[in-house]
Protein backbone atom coordinates (compact mmCIF):
# COMPACT_ATOMS: atom_id res chain seq x y z
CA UNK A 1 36.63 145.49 93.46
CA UNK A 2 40.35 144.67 92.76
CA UNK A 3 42.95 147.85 92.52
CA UNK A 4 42.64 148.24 89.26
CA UNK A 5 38.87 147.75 88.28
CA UNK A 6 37.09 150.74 87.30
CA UNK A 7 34.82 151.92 89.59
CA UNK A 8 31.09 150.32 90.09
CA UNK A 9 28.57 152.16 88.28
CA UNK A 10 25.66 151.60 90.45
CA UNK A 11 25.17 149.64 93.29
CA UNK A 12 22.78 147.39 91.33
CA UNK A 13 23.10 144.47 89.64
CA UNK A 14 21.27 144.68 86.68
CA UNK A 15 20.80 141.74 84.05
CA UNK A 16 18.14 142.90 80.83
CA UNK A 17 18.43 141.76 77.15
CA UNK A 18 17.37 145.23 76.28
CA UNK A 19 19.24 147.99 75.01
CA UNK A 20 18.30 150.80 76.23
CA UNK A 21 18.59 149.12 80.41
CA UNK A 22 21.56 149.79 82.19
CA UNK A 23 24.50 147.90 81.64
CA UNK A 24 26.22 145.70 84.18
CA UNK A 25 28.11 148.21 86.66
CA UNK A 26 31.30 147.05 85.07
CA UNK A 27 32.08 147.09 81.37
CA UNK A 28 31.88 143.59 79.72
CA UNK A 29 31.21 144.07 76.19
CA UNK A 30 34.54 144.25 75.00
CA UNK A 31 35.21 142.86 71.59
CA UNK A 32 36.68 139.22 71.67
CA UNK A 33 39.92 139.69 69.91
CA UNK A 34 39.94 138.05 66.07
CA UNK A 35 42.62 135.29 65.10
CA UNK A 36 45.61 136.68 63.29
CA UNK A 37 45.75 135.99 60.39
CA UNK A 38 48.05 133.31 58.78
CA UNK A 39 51.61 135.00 58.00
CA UNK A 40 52.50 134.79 54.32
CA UNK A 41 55.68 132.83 55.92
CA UNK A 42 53.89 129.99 57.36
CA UNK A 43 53.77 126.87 55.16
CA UNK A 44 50.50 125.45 54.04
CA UNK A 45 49.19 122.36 55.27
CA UNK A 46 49.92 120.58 52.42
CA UNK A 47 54.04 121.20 51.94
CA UNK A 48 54.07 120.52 55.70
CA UNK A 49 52.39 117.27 54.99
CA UNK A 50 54.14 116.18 51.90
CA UNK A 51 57.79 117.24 53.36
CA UNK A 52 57.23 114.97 56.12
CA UNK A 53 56.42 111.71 54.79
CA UNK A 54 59.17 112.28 52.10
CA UNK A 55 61.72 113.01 55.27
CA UNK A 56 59.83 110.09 57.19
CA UNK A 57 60.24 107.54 54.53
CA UNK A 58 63.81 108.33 53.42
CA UNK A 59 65.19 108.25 56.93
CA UNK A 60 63.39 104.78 57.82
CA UNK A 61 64.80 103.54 54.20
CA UNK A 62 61.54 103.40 52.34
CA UNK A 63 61.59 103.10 48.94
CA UNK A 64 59.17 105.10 46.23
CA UNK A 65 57.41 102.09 45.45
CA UNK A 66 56.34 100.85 49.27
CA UNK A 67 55.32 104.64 50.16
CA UNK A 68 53.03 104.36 46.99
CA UNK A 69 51.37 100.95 48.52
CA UNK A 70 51.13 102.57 52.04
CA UNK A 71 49.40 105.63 51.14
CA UNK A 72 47.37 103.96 47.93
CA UNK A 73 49.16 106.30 45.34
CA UNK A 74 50.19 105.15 42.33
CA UNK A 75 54.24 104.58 41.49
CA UNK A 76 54.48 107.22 39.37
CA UNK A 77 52.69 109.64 41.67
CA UNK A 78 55.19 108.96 44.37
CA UNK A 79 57.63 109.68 41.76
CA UNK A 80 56.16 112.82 41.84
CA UNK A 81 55.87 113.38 44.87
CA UNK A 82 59.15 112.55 46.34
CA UNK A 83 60.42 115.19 43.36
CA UNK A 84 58.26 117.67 44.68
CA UNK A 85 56.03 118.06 42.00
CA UNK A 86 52.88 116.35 43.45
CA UNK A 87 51.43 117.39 47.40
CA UNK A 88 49.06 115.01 49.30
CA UNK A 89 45.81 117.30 49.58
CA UNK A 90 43.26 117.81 52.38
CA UNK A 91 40.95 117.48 49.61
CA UNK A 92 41.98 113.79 48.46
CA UNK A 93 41.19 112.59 52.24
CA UNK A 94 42.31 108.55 51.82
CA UNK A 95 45.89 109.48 51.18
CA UNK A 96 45.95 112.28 53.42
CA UNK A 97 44.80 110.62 56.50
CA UNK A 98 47.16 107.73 55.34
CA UNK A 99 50.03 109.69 55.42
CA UNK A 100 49.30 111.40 59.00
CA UNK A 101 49.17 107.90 59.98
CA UNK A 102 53.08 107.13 57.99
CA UNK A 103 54.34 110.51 59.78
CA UNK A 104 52.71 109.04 63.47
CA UNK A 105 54.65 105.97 62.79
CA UNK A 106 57.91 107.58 61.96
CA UNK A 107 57.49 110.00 65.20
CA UNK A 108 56.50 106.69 67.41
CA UNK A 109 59.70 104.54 65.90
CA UNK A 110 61.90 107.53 66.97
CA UNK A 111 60.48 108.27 70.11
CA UNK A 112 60.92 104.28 70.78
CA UNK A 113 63.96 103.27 68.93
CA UNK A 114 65.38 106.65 66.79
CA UNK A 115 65.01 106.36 62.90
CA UNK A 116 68.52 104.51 62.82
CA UNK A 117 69.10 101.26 62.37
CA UNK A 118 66.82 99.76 65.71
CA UNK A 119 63.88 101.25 63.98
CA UNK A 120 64.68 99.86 60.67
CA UNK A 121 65.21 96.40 62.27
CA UNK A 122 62.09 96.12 64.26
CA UNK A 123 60.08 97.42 60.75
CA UNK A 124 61.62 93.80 59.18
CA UNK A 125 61.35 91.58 61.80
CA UNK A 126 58.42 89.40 62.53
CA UNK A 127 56.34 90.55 65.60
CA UNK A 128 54.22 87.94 67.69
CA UNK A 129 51.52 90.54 68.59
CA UNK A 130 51.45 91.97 64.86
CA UNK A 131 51.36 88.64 63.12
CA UNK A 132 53.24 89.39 60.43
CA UNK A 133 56.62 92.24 60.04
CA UNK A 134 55.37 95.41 60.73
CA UNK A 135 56.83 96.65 56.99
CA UNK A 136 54.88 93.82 55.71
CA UNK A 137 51.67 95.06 57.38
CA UNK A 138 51.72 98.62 57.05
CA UNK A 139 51.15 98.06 53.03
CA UNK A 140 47.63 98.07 53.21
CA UNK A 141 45.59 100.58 55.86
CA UNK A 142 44.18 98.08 58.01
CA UNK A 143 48.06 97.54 58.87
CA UNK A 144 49.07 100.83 59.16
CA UNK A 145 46.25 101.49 61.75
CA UNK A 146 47.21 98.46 63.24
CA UNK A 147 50.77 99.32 63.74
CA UNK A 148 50.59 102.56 64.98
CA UNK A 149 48.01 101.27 67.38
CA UNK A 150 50.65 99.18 68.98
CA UNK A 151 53.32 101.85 68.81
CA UNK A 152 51.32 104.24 70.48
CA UNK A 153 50.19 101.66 73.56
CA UNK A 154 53.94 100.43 73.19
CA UNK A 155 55.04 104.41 73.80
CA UNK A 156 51.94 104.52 76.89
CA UNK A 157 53.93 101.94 78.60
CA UNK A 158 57.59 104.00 78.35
C-alpha cells in the first residue's frame, strides 16, 4: 500500500454481492460526489444563445431581415429578437440548431479572417467550391450546413 492508504483489513481479497460478507480490505464505497448545482449567476442557455447570434450578425453586418431567412423566423420575430424581447428556445429545435450553426460560422470567419472587413468580403464574393456567395447560400439550411462545412475543413487545413 502507498503512504497514505489506510491499512489492509485482512489479508484476503474478498469479492460478494452480499451484505453482510466482508468488504474489500480497503474502503471503496464512498459516495460519488453530486454536480453543483447551477449558480443563480450563470446565464441560461437560451440568453447565451440569443446574445450570440445578435452579436454574430451585427458584427458580420447582417441585417434583421437575412438573420430571419437564415434561421427560418419570421421578420417581425427577428425584430423581436434583436430587441430582446424574443429568445431562440431549446424547445423550438429548427431555429435553435440553425442558429448554433450562424454562431459556428461567425467563430470560423474570425478564426479565418476576423469579423472585419475580410470576413465580410469573402461572405459576398462568389466561391468556386460553394457555387454560389456564401451570404447567398447560407439563406436556406442546406447552405448554412454547407458553408460551415467548408469553413470548418478550410480551418483543419490552418
Amino acid at each position: 500500500p502507498g503512504p497514505n492508504w489506510p491499512a489492509p483489513l485482512s489479508n484476503s481479497w474478498v469479492f460478494s454481492r452480499n451484505k453482510n460478507d466482508k468488504k474489500l480490505p480497503y474502503e471503496y464505497n464512498w459516495p460519488m460526489p453530486k454536480p453543483a448545482p447551477r449558480s443563480s449567476g450563470e446565464p441560461a442557455a437560451d440568453v447565451v444563445l440569443t446574445k450570440a447570434v445578435t452579436r454574430a450578425a451585427a458584427l458580420l453586418g447582417f441585417t434583421q431581415r437575412h438573420v430571419a431567412e437564415t434561421l427560418g423566423l419570421s421578420v417581425p420575430t427577428a425584430s423581436r429578437l434583436f430587441s430582446g424581447k424574443y429568445r431562440l428556445s431549446p424547445a423550438r429545435s429548427k431555429e435553435w440548431e440553425l442558429g448554433v450553426l450562424f454562431v459556428r460560422l461567425f467563430r470560423s470567419l474570425d478564426a479565418l479572417w476576423g469579423h472585419e472587413g475580410t470576413a465580410r468580403a469573402w461572405l459576398e464574393t462568389y466561391n468556386t467550391a460553394l457555387g454560389a456567395a456564401p451570404r447567398e447560400l447560407i439563406k436556406s439550411a442546406v447552405g448554412l450546413v454547407r458553408v460551415v462545412d467548408y469553413l470548418d475543413h478550410a480551418r483543419g487545413r490552418v
